[in-house]
Protein backbone atom coordinates (compact mmCIF):
# COMPACT_ATOMS: atom_id res chain seq x y z
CA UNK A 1 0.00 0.00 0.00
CA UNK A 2 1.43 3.33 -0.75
CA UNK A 3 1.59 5.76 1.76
CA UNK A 4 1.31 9.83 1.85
CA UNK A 5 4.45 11.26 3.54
CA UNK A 6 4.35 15.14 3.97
CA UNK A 7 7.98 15.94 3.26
CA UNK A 8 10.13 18.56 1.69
CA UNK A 9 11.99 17.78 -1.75
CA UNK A 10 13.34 20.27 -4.23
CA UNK A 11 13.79 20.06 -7.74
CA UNK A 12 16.06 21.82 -10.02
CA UNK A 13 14.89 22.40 -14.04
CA UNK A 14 17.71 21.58 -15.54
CA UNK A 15 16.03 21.89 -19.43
CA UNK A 16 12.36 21.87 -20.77
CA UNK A 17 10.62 21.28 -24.03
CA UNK A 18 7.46 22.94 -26.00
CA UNK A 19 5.25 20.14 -27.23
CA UNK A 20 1.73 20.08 -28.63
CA UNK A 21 -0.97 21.83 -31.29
CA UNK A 22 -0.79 26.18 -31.95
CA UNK A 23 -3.72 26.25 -29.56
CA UNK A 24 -2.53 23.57 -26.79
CA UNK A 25 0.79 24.19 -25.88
CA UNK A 26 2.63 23.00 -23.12
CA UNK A 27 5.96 22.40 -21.15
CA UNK A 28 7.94 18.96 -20.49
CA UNK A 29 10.36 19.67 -17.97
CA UNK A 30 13.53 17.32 -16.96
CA UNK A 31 14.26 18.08 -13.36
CA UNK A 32 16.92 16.80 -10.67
CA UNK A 33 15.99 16.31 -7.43
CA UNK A 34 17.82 16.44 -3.97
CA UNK A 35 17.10 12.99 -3.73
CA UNK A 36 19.60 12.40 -6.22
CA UNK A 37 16.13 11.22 -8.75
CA UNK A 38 15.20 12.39 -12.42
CA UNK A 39 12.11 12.78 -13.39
CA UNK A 40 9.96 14.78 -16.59
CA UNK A 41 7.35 16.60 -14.85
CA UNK A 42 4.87 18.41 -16.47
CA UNK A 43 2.87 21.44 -14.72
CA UNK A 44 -0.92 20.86 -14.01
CA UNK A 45 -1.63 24.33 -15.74
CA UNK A 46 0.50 24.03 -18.61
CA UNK A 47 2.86 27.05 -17.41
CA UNK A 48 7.29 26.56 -18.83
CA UNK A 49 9.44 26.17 -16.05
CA UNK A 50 12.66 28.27 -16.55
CA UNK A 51 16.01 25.96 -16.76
CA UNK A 52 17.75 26.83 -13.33
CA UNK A 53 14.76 27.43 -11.43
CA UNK A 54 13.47 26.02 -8.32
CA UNK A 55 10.45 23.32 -7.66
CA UNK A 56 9.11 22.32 -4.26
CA UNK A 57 7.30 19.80 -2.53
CA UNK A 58 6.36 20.65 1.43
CA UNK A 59 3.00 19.41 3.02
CA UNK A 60 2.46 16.99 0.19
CA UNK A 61 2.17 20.22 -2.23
CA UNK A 62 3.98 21.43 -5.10
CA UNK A 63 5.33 25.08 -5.41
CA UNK A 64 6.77 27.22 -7.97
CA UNK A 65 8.26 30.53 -6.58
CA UNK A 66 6.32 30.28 -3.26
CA UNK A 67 3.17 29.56 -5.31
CA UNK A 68 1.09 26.56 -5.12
CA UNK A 69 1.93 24.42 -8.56
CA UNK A 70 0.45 21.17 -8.93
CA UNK A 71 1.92 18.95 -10.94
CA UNK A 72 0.96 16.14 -13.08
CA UNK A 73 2.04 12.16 -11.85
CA UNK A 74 5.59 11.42 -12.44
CA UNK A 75 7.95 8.62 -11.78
CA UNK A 76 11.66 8.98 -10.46
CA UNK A 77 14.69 7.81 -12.76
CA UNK A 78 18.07 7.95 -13.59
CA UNK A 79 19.84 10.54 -14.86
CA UNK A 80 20.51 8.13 -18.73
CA UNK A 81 16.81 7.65 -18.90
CA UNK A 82 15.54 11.10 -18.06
CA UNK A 83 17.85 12.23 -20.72
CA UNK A 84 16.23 9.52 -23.28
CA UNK A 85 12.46 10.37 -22.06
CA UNK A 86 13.12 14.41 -22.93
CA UNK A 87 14.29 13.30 -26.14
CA UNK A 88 11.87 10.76 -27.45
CA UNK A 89 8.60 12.51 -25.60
CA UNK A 90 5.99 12.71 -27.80
């Protein structure tokens, strides 16, 4: 059974990626985590994260400059296949 822990992680961008139709546009981000995890995370809303910049998780939230962010589910990887999923996402 999985369990919700409320803990704090941060997540650097370290490069993102425009995808979709004119009209539907939206972000793919490849982000390292203090964990030592990869993951491509994609924002709830749609908005670009800038490379270099900062995402949170405290209280079992995400935030974006101190501003609730919710993100869509993602799965931790290594650094290879992060690099591979940026890549080939479609």
């Amino acid at each position: 059974m999985k369990t919700n822990k409320n803990y704090f992680i941060e997540g650097k961008i370290i490069e993102n990626r425009l995808l979709g139709e004119p009209n539907k546009i939206f972000c793919i981000h490849r982000v390292m985590f203090n964990n030592g995890r990869y993951a491509i995370v994609r924002a709830a809303s749609g908005i670009c994260f800038a490379p270099g910049e900062i995402i949170q998780r405290n209280d079992g939230e995400w935030f974006y400059k101190q501003s609730k962010t919710p993100l869509l589910s993602f799965e931790y990887m290594e650094e290879n296949e992060s690099c591979r999923q940026l890549i080939e996402y479609y």
